[in-house]
C-alpha atoms as a PDB file:
ATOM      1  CA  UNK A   1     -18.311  31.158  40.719  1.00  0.00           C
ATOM      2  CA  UNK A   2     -18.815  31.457  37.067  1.00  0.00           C
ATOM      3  CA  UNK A   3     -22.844  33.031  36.633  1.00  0.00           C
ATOM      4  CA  UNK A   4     -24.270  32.741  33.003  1.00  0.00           C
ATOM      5  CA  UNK A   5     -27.691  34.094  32.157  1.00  0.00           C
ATOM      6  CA  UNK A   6     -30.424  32.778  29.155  1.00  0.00           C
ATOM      7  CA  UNK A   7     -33.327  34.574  28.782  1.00  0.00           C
ATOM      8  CA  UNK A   8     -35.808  32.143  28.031  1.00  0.00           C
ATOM      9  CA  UNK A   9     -39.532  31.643  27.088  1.00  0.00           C
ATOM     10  CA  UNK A  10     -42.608  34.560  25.809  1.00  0.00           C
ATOM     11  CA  UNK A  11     -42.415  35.614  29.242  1.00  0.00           C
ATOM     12  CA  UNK A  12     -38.609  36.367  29.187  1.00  0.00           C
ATOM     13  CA  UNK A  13     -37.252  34.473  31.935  1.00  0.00           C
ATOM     14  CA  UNK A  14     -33.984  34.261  33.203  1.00  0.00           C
ATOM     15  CA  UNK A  15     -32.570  30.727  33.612  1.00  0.00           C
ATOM     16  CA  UNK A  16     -29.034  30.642  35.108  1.00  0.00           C
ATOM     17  CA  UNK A  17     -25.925  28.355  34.662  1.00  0.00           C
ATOM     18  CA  UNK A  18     -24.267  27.929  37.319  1.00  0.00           C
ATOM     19  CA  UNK A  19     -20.831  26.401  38.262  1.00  0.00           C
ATOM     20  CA  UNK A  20     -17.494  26.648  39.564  1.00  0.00           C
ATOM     21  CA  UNK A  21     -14.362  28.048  37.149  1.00  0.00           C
ATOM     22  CA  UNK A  22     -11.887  25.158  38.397  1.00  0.00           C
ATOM     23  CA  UNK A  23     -14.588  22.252  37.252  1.00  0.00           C
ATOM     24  CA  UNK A  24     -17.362  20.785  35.027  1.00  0.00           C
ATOM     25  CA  UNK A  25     -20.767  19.868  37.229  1.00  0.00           C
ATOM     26  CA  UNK A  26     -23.165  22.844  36.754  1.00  0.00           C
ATOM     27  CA  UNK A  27     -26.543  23.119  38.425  1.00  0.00           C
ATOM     28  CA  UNK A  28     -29.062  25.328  35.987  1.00  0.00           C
ATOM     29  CA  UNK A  29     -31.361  27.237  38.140  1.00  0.00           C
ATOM     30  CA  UNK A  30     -35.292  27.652  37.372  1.00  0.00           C
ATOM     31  CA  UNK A  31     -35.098  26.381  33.635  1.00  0.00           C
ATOM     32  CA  UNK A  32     -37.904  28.355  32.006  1.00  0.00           C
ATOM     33  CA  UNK A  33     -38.191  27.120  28.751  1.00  0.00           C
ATOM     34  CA  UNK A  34     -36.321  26.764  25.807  1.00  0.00           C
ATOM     35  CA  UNK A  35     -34.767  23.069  26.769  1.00  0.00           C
ATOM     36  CA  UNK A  36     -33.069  22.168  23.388  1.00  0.00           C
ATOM     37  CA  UNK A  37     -31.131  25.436  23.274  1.00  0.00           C
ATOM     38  CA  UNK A  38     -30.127  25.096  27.016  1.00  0.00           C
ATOM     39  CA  UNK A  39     -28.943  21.337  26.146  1.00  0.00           C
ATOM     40  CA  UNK A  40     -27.133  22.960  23.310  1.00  0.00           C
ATOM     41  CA  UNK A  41     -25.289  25.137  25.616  1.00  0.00           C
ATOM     42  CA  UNK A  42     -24.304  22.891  28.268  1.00  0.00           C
ATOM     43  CA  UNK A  43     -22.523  21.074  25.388  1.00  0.00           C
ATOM     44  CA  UNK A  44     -21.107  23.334  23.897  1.00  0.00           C
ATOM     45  CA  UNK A  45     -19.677  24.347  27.271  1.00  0.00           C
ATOM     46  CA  UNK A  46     -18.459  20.805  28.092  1.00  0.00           C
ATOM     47  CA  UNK A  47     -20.479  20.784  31.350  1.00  0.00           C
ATOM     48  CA  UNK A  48     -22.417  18.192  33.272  1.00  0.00           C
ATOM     49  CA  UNK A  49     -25.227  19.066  34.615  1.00  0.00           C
ATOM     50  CA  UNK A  50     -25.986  17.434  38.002  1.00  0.00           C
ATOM     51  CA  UNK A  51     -28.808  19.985  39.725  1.00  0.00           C
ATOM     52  CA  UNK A  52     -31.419  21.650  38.724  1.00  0.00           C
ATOM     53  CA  UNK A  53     -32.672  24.408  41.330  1.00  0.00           C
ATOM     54  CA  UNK A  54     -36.049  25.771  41.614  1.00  0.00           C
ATOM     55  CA  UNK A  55     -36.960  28.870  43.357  1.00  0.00           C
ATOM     56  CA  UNK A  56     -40.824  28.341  42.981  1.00  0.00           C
ATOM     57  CA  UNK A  57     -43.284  26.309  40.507  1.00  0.00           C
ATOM     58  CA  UNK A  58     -44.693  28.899  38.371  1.00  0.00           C
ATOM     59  CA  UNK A  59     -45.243  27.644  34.957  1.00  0.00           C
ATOM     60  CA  UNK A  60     -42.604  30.081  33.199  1.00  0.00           C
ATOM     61  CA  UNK A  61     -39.919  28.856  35.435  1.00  0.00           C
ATOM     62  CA  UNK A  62     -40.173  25.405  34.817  1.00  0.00           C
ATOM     63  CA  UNK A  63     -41.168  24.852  31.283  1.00  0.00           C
ATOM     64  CA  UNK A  64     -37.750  22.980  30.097  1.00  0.00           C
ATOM     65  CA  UNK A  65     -37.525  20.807  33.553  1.00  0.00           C
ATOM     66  CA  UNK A  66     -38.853  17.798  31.727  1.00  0.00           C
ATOM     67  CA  UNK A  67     -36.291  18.133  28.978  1.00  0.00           C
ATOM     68  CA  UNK A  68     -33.393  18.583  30.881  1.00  0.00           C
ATOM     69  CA  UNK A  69     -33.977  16.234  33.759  1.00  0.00           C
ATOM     70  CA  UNK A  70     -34.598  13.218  30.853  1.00  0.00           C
ATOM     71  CA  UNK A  71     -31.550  14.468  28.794  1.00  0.00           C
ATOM     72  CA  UNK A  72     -28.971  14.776  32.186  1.00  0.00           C
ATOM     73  CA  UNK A  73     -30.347  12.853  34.996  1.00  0.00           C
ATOM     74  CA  UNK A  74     -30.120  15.764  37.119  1.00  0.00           C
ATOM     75  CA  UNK A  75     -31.610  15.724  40.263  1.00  0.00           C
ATOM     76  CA  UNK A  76     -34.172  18.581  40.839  1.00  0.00           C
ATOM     77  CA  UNK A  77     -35.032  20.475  44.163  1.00  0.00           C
ATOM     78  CA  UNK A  78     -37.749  22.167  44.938  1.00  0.00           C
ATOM     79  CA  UNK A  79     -39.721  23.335  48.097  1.00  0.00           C
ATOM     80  CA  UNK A  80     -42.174  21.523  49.508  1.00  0.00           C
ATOM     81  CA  UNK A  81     -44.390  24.570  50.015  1.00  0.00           C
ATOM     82  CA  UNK A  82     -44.609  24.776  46.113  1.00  0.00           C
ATOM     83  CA  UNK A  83     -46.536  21.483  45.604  1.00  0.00           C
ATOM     84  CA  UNK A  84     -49.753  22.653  45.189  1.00  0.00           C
ATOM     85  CA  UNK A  85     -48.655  25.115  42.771  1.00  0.00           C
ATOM     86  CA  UNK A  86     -46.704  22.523  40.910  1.00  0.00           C
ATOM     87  CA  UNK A  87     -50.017  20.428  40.408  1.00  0.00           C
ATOM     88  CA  UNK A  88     -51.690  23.454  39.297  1.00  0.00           C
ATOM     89  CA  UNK A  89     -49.311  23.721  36.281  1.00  0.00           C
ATOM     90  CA  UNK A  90     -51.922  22.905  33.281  1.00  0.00           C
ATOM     91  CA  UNK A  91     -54.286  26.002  34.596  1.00  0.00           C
ATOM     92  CA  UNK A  92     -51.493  28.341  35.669  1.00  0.00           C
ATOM     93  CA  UNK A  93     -50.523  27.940  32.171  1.00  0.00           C
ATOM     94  CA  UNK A  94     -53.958  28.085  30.536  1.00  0.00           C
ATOM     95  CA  UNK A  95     -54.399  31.485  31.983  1.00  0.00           C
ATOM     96  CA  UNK A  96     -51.822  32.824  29.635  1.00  0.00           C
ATOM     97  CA  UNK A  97     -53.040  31.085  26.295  1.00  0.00           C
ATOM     98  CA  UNK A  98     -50.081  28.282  26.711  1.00  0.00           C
ATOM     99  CA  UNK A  99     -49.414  24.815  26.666  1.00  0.00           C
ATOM    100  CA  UNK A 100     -48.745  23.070  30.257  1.00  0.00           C
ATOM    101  CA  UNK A 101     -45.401  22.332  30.810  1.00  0.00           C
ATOM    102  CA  UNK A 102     -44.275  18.534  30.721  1.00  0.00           C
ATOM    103  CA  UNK A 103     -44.190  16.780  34.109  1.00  0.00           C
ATOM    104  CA  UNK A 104     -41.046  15.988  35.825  1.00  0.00           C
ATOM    105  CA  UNK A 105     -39.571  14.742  39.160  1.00  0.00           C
ATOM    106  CA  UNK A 106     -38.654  16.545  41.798  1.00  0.00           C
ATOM    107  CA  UNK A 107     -35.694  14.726  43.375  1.00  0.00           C
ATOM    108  CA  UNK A 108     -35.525  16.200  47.023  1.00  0.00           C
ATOM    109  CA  UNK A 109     -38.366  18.166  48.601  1.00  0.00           C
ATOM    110  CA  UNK A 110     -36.587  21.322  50.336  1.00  0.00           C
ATOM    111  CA  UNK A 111     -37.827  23.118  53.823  1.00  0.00           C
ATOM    112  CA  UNK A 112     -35.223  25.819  53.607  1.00  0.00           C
ATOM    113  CA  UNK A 113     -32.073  26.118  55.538  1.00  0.00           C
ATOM    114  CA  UNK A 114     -30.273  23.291  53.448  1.00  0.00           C
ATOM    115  CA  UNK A 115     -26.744  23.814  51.690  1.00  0.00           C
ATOM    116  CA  UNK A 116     -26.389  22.216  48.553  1.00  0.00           C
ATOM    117  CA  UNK A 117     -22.926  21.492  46.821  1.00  0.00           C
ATOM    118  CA  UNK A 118     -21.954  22.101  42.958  1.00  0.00           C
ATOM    119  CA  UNK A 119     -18.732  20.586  43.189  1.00  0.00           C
ATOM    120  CA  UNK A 120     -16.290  22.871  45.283  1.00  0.00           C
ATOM    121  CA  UNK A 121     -19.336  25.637  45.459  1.00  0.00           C
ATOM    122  CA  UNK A 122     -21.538  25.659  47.909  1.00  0.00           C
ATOM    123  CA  UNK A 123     -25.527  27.424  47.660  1.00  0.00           C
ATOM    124  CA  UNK A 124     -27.488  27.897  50.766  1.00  0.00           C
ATOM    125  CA  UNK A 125     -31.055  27.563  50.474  1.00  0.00           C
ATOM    126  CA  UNK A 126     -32.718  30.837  51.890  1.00  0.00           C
ATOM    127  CA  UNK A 127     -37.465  30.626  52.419  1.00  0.00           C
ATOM    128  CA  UNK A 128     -38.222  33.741  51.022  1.00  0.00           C
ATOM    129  CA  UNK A 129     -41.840  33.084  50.602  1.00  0.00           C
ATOM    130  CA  UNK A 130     -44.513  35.768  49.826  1.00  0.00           C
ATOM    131  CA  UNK A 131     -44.589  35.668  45.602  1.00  0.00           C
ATOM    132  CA  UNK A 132     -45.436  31.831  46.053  1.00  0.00           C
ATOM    133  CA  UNK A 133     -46.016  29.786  49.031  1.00  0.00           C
ATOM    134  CA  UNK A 134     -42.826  27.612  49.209  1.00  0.00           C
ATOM    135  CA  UNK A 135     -40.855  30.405  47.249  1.00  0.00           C
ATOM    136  CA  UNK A 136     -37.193  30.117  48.470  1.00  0.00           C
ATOM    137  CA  UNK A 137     -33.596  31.945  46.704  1.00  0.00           C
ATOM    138  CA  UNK A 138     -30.550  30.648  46.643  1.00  0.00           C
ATOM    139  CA  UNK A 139     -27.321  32.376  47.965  1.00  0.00           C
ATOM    140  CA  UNK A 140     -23.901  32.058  47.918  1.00  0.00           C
ATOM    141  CA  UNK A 141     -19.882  33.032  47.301  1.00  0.00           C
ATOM    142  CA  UNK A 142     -21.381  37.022  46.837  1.00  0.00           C
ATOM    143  CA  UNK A 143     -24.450  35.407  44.568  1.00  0.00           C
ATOM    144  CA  UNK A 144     -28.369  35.557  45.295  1.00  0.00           C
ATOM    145  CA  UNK A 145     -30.734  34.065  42.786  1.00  0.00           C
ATOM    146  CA  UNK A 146     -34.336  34.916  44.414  1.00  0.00           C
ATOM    147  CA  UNK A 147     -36.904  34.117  41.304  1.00  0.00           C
ATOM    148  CA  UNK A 148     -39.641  36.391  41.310  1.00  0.00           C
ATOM    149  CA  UNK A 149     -39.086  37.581  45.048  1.00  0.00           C
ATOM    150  CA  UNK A 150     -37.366  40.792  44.197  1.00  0.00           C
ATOM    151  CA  UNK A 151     -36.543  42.289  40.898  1.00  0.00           C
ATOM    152  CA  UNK A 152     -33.872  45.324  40.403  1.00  0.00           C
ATOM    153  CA  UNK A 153     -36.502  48.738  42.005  1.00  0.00           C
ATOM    154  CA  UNK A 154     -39.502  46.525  41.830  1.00  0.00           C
ATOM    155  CA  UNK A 155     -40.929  43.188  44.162  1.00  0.00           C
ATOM    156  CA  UNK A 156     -42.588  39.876  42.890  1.00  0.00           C
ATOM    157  CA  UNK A 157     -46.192  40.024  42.571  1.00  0.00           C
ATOM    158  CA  UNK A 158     -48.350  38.773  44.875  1.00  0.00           C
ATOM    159  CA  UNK A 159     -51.585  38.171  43.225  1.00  0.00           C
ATOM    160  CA  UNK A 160     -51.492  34.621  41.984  1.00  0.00           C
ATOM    161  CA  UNK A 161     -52.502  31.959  44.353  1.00  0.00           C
ATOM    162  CA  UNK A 162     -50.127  31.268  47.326  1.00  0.00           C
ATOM    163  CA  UNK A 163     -48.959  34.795  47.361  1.00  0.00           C
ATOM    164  CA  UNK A 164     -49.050  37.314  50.347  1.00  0.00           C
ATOM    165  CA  UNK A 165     -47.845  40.861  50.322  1.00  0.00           C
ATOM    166  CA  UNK A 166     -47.536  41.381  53.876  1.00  0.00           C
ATOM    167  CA  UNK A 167     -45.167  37.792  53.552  1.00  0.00           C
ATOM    168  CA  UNK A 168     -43.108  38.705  50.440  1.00  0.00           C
ATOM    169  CA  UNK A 169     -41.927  42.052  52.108  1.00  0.00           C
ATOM    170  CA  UNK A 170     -41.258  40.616  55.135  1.00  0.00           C
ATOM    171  CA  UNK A 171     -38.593  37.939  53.300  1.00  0.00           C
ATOM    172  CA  UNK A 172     -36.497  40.319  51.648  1.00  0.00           C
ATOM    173  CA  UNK A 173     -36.570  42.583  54.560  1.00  0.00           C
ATOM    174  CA  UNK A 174     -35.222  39.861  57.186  1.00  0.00           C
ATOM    175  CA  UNK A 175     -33.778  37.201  54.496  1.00  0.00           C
ATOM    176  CA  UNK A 176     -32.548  38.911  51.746  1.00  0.00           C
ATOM    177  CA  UNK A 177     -31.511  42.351  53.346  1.00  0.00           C
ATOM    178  CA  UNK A 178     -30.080  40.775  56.016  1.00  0.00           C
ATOM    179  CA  UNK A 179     -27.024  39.785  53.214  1.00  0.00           C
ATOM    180  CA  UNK A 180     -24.108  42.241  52.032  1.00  0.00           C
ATOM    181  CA  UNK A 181     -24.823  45.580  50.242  1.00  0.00           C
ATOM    182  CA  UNK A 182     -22.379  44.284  47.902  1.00  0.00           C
ATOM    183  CA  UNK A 183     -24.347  40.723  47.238  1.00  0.00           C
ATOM    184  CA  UNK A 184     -25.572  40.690  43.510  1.00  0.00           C
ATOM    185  CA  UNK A 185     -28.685  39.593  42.463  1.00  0.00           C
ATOM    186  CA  UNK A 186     -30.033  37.459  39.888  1.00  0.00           C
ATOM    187  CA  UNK A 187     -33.463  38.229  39.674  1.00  0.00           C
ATOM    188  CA  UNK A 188     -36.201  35.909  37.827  1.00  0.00           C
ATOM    189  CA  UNK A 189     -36.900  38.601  35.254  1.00  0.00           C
ATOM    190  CA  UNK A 190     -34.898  41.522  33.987  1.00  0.00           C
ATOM    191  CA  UNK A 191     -31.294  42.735  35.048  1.00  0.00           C
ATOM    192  CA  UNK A 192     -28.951  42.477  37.571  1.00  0.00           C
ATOM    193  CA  UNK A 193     -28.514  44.520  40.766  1.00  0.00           C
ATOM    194  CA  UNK A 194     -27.304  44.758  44.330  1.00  0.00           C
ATOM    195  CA  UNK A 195     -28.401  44.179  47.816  1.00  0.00           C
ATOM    196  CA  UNK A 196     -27.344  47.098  48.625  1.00  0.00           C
ATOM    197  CA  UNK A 197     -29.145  49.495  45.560  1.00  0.00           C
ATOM    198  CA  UNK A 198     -32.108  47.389  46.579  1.00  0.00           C
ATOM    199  CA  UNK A 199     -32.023  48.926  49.877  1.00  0.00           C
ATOM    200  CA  UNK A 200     -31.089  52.573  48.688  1.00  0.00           C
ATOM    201  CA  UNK A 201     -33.541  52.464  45.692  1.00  0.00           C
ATOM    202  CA  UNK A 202     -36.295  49.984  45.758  1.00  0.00           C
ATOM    203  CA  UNK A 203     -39.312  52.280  45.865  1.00  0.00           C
ATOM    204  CA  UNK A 204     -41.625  49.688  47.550  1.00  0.00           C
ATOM    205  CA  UNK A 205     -38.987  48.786  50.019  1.00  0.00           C
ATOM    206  CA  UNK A 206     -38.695  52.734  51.560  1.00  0.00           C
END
């Protein structure tokens, strides 16, 4: 599995290209922002982009959906659990002094437990809610891409509406920890790290 990473958006959010060394169909998971770039890198790349993966609704994950869906045909998947949050787009974004992003699709409503095919990869889709309601990661071939469930020594937040504390810890201690020590993870913001640090080192996970 080839795993590329654009930082994307004021909020700095990491939108990830996904796809497999021996082909060209690419999913791009949570999309943030920043559509025209992403488009330009997808060409420049010669990839086609067939999926586009969402790990929750929140505004500054799903800013260049619109875009990208228009510009591909791309299907895009999402939890069901998140619709409420996706309807609440123009006022999640409002709190932070931006501009709603455009509507879009969603292709297939997940319910978690699905496995979804890139060409010859395969991601399993793993309900890690707690930051949002429907929040869910993706996992596979040594890979986890959990959004804003857990973040290299820190957790998502659990403030916003459809969050619960007591639910976000509970995920990544049965879902998440449950994988290899030596899984890496692809958090929503920030840098890189392992199940198995996560475990060691994660101060609110002790």
């Amino acid at each position: 599995m080839i795993v590329e990473t654009f930082v994307t958006g004021p909020l700095e959010e990491n939108c990830y290209l996904v796809r497999s060394s021996q082909g060209e169909e690419a999913a791009l998971i949570d999309p943030g922002d920043d559509g025209e770039e992403l488009l330009a890198e997808l060409t420049a790349r010669g990839v086609r982009l067939t999926r586009i993966l969402l790990t929750h609704a929140h505004f500054d994950h799903v800013g260049a959906v619109a875009l990208l869906q228009q510009a591909s045909g791309a299907q895009v998947l999402l939890h069901e659990g998140e619709k409420s949050i996706l309807a609440g787009l123009p006022l999640q974004s409002a709190l932070f002094g931006l501009s709603a992003p455009e509507p879009f699709q969603v292709s297939t409503w997940l319910k978690g437990g699905e496995k979804i095919a890139i060409g010859s990869l395969e991601l399993q889709v793993l309900a890690t809610p707690g930051h949002s309601a429907g929040g869910i990661s993706f996992y596979g071939h040594g890979h986890l891409f959990p959004g804003d469930v857990l973040f290299r020594s820190s957790i998502g937040r659990s403030d916003l509406p459809g969050g619960d504390g007591a639910l976000l810890l509970h995920s990544i201690r049965t879902r998440l920890f449950s994988l290899p020590d030596e899984t890496i993870v692809h958090p929503g913001h920030g840098e890189e790290t392992t199940i198995g640090y996560e475990k060691r080192y994660n101060p609110f996970l002790g």
